[in-house]
PDB file of N, CA and C in Angstrom:
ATOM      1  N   UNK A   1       0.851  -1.174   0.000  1.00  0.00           N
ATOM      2  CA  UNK A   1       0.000   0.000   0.000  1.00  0.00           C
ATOM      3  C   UNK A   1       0.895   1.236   0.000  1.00  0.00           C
ATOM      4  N   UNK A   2       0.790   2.369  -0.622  1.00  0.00           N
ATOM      5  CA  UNK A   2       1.304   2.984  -0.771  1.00  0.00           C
ATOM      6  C   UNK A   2       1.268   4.221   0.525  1.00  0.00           C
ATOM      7  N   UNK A   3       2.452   5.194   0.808  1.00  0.00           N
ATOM      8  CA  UNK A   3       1.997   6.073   1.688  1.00  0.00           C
ATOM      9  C   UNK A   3       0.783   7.087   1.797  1.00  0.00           C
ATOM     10  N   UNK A   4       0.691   7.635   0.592  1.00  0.00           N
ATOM     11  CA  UNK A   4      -0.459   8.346   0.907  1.00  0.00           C
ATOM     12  C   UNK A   4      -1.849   7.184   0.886  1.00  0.00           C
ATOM     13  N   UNK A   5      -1.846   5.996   0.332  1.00  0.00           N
ATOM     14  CA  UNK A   5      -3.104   5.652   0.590  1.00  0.00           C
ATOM     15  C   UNK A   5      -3.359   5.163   2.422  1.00  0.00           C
ATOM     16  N   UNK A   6      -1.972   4.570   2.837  1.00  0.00           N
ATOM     17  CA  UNK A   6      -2.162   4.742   4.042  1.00  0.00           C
ATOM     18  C   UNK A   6      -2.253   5.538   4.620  1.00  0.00           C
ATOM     19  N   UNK A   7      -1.947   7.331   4.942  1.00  0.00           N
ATOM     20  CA  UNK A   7      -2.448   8.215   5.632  1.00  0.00           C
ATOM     21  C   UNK A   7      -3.921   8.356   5.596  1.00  0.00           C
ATOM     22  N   UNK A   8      -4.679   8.186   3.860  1.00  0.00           N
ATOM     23  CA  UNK A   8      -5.684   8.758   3.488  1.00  0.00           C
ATOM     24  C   UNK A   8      -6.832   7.528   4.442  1.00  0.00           C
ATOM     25  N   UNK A   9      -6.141   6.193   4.667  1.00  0.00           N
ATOM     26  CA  UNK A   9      -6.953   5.110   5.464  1.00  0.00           C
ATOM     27  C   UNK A   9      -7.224   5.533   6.713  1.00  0.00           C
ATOM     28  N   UNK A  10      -5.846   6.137   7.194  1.00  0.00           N
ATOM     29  CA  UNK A  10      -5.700   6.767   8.830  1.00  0.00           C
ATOM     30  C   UNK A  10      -7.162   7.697   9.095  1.00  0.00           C
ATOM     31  N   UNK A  11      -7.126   8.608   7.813  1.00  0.00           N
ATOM     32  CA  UNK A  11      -7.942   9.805   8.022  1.00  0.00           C
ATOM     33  C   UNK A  11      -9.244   9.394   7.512  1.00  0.00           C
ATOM     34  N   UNK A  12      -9.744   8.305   6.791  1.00  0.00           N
ATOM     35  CA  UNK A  12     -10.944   7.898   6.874  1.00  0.00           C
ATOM     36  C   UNK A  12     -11.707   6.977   8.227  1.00  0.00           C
ATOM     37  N   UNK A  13     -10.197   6.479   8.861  1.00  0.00           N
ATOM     38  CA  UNK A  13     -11.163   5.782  10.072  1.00  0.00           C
ATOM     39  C   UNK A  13     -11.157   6.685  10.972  1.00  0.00           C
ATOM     40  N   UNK A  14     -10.170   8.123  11.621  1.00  0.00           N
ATOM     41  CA  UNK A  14     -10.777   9.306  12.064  1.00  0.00           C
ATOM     42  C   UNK A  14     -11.537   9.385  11.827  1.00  0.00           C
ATOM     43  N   UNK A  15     -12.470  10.098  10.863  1.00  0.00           N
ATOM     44  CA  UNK A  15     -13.802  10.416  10.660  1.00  0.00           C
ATOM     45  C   UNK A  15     -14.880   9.894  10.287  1.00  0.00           C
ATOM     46  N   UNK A  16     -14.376   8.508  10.564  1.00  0.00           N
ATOM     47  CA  UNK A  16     -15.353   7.461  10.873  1.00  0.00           C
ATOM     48  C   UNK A  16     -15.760   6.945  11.968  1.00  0.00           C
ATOM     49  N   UNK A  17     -14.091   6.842  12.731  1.00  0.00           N
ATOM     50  CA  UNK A  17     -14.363   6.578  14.045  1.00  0.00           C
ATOM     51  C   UNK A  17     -14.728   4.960  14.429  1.00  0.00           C
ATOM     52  N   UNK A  18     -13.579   4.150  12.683  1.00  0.00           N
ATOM     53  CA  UNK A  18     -13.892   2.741  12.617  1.00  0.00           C
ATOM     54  C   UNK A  18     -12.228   2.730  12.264  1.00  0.00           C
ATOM     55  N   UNK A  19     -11.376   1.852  13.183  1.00  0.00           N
ATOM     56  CA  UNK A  19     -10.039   1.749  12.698  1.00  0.00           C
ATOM     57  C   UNK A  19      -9.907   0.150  11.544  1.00  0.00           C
ATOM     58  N   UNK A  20      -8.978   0.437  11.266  1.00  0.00           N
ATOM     59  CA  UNK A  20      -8.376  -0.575   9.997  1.00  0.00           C
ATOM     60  C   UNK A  20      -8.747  -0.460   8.518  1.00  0.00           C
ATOM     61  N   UNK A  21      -9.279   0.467   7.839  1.00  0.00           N
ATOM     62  CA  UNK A  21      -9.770   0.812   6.855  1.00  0.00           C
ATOM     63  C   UNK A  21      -8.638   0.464   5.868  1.00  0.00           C
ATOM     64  N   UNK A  22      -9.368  -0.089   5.100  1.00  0.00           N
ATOM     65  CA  UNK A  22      -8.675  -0.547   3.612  1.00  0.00           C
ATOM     66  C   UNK A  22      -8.539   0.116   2.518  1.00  0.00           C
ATOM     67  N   UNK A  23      -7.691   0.463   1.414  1.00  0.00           N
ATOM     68  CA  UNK A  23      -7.770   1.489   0.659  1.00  0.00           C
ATOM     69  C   UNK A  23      -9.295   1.220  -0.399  1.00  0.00           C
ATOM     70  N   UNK A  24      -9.792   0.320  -0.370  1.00  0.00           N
ATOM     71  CA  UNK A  24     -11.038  -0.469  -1.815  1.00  0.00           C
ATOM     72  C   UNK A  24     -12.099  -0.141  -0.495  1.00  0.00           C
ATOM     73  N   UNK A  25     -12.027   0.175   1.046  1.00  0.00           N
ATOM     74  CA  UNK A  25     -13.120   0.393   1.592  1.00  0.00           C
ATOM     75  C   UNK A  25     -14.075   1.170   1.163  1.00  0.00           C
ATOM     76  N   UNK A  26     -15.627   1.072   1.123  1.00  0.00           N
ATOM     77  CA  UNK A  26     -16.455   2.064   0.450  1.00  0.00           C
ATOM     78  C   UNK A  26     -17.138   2.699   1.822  1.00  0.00           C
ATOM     79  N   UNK A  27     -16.628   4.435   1.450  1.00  0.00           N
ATOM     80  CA  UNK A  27     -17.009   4.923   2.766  1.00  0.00           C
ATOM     81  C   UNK A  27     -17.977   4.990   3.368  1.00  0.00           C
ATOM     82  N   UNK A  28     -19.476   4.935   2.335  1.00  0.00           N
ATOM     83  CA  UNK A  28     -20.375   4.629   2.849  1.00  0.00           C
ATOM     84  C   UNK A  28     -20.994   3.786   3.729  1.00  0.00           C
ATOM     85  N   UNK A  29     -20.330   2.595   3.065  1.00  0.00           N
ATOM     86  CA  UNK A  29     -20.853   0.831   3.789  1.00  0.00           C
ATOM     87  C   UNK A  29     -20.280   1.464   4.872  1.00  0.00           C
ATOM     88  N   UNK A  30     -18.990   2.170   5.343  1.00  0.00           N
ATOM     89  CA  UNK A  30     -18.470   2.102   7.098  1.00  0.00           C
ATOM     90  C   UNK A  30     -19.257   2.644   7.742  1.00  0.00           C
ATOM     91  N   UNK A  31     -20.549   3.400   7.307  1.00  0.00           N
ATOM     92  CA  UNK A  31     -21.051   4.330   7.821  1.00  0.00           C
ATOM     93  C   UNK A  31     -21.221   5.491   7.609  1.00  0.00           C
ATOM     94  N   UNK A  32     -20.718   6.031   6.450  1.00  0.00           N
ATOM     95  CA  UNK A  32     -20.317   7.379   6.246  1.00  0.00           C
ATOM     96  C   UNK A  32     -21.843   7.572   5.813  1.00  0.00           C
ATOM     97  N   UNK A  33     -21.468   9.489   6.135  1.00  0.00           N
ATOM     98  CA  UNK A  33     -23.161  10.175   5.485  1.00  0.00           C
ATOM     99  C   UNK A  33     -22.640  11.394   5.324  1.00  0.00           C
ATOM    100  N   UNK A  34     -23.433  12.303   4.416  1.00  0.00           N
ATOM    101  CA  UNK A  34     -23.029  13.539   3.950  1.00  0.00           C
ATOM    102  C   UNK A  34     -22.236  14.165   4.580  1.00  0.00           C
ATOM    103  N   UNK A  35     -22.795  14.502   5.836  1.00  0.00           N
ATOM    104  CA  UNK A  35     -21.662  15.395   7.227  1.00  0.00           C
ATOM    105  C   UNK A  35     -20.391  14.829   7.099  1.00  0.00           C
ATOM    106  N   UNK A  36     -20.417  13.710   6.985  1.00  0.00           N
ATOM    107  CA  UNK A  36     -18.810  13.339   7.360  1.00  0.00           C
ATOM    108  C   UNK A  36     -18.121  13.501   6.287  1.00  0.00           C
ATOM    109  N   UNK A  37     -18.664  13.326   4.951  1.00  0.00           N
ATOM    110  CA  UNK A  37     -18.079  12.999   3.700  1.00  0.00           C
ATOM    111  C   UNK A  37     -17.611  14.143   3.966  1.00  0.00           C
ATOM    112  N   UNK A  38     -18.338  15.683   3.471  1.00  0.00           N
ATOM    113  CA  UNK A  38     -18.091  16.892   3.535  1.00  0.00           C
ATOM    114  C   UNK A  38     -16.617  17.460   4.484  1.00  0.00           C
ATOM    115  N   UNK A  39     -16.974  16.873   5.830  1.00  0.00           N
ATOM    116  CA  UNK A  39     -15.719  16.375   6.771  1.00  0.00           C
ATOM    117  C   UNK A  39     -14.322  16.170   6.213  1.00  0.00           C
ATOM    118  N   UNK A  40     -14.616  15.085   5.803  1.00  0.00           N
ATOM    119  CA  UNK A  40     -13.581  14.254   5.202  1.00  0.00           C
ATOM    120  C   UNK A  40     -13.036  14.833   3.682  1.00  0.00           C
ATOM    121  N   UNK A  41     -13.908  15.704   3.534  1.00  0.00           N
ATOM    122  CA  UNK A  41     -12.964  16.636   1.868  1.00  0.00           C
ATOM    123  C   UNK A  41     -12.371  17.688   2.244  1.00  0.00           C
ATOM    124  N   UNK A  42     -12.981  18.519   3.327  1.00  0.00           N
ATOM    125  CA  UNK A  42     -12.148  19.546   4.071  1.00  0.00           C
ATOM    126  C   UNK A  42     -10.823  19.193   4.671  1.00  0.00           C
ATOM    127  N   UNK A  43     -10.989  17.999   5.501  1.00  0.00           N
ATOM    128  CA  UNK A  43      -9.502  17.585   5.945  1.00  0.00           C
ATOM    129  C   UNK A  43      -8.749  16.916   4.984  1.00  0.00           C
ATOM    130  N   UNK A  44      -8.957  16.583   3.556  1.00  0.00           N
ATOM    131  CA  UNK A  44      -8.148  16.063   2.024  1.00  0.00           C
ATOM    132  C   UNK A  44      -7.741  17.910   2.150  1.00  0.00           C
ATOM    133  N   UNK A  45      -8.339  18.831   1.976  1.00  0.00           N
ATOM    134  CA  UNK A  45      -7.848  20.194   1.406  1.00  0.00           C
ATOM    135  C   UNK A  45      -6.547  20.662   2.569  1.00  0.00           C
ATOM    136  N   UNK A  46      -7.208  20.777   3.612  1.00  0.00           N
ATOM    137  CA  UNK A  46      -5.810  21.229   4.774  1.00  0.00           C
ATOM    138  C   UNK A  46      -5.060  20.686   4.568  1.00  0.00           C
ATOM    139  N   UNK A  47      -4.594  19.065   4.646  1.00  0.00           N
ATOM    140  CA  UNK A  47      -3.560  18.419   4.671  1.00  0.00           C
ATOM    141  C   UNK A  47      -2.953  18.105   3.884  1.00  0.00           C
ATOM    142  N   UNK A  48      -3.680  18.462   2.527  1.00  0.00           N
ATOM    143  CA  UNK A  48      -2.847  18.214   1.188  1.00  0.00           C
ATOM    144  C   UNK A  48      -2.989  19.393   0.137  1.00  0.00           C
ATOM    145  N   UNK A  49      -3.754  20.537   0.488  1.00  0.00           N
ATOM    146  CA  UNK A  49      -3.795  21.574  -0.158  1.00  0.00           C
ATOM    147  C   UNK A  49      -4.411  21.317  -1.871  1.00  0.00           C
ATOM    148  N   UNK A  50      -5.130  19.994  -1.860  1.00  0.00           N
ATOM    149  CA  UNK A  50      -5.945  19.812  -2.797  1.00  0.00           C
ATOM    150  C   UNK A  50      -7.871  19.873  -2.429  1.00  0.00           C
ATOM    151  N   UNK A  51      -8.123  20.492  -3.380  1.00  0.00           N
ATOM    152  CA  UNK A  51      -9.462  20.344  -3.828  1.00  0.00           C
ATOM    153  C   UNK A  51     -10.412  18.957  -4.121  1.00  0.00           C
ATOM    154  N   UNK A  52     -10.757  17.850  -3.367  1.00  0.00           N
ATOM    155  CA  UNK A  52     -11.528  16.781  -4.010  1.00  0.00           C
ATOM    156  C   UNK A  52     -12.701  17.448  -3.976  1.00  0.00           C
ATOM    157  N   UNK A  53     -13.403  17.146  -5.137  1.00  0.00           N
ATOM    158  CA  UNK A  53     -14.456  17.691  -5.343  1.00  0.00           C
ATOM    159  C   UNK A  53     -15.743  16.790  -4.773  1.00  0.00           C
ATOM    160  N   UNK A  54     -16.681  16.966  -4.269  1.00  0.00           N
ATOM    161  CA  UNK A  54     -17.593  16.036  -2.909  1.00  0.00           C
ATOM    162  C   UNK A  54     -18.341  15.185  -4.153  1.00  0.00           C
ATOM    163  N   UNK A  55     -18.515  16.080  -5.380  1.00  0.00           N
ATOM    164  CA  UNK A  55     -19.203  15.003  -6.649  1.00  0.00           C
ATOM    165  C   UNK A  55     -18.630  13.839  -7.058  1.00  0.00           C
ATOM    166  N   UNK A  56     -17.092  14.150  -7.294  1.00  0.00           N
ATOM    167  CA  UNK A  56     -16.238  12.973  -7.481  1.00  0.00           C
ATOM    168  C   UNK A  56     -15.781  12.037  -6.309  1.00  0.00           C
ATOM    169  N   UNK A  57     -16.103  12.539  -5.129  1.00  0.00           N
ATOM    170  CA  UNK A  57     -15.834  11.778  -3.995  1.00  0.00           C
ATOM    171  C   UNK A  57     -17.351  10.885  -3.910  1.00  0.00           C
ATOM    172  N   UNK A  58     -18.284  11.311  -4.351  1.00  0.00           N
ATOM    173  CA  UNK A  58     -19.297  10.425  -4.151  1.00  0.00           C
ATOM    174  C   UNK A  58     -19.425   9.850  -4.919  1.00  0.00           C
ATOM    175  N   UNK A  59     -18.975   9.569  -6.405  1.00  0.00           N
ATOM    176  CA  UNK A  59     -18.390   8.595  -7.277  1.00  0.00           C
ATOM    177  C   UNK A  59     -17.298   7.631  -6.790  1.00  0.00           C
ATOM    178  N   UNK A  60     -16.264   7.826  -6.394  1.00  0.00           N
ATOM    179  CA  UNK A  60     -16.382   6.282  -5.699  1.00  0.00           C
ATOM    180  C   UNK A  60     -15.266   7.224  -4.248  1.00  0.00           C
ATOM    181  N   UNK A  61     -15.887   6.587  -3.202  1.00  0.00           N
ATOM    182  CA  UNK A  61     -15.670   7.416  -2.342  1.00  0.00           C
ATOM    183  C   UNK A  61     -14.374   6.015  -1.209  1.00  0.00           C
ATOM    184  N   UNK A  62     -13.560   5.793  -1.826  1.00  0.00           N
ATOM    185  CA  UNK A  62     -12.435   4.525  -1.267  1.00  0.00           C
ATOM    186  C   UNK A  62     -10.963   5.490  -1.332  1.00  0.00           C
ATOM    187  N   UNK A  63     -10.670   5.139  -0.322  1.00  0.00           N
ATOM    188  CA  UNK A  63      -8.772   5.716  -0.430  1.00  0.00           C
ATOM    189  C   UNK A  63      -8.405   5.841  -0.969  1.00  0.00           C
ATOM    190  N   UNK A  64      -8.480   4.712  -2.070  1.00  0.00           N
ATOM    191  CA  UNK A  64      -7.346   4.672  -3.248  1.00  0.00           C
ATOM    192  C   UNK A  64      -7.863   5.909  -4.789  1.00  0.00           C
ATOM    193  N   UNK A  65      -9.185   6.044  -4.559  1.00  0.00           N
ATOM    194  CA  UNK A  65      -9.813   7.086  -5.430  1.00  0.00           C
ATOM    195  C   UNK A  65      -9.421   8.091  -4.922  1.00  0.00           C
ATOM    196  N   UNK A  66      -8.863   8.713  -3.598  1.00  0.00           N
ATOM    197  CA  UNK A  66      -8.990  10.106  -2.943  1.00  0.00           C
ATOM    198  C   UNK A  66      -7.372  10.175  -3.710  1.00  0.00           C
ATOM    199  N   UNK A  67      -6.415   9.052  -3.121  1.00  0.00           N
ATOM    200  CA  UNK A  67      -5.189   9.287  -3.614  1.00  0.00           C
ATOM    201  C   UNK A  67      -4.708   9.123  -4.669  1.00  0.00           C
ATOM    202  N   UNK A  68      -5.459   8.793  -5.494  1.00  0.00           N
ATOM    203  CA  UNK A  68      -5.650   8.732  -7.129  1.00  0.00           C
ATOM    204  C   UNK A  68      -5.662  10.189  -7.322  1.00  0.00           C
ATOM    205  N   UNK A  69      -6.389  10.970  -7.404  1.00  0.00           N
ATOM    206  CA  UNK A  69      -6.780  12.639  -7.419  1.00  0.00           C
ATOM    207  C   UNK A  69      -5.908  13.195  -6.858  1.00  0.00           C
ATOM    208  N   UNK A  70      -5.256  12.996  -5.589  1.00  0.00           N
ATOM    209  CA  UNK A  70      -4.364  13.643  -5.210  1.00  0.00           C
ATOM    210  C   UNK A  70      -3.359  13.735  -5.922  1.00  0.00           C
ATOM    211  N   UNK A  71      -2.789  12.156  -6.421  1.00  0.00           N
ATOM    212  CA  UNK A  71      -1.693  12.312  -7.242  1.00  0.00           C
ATOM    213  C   UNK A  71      -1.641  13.007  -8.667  1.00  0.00           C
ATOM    214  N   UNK A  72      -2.794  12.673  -9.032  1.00  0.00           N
ATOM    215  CA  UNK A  72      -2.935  13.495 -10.062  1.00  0.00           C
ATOM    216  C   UNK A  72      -3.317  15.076 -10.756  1.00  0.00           C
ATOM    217  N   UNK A  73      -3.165  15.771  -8.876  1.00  0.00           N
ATOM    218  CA  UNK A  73      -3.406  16.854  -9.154  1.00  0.00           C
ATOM    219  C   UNK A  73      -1.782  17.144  -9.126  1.00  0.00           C
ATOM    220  N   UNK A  74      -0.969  16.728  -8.635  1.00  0.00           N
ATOM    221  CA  UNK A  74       0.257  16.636  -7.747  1.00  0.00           C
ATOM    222  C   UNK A  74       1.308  17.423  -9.503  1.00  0.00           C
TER     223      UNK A  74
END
């Protein structure tokens, strides 16, 4: 697994508040709901000074999609 998909796992079970998250986890099934998603794109922007956009995060909303975007804004 790569580093950022492991931070981006760290910071989905923060704001989930479910540890061991997998990068193919779908944030929803953990529980996730709008509030948190929203949550969880604000803390992608502070900590990485990227923009995920909450449309494309709700297209597939798994680690490895957040750090997909990241890298490719990179």
């Amino acid at each position: 697994m790569a580093e950022r998909e492991t931070e981006l796992c760290e910071l989905f079970g923060e704001v989930l508040g479910v540890p061991g998250i997998e990068p193919e986890d779908h944030f929803f099934d953990l529980g996730g709901h709008s509030l948190l998603a929203s949550k969880l794109v604000k803390q992608v922007h502070e900590r990485y000074g990227v923009r995920v956009p909450l449309r494309s995060f709700y297209e597939d909303p798994t680690a490895r999609a957040v750090a997909k975007q990241l890298d490719q804004a990179a």
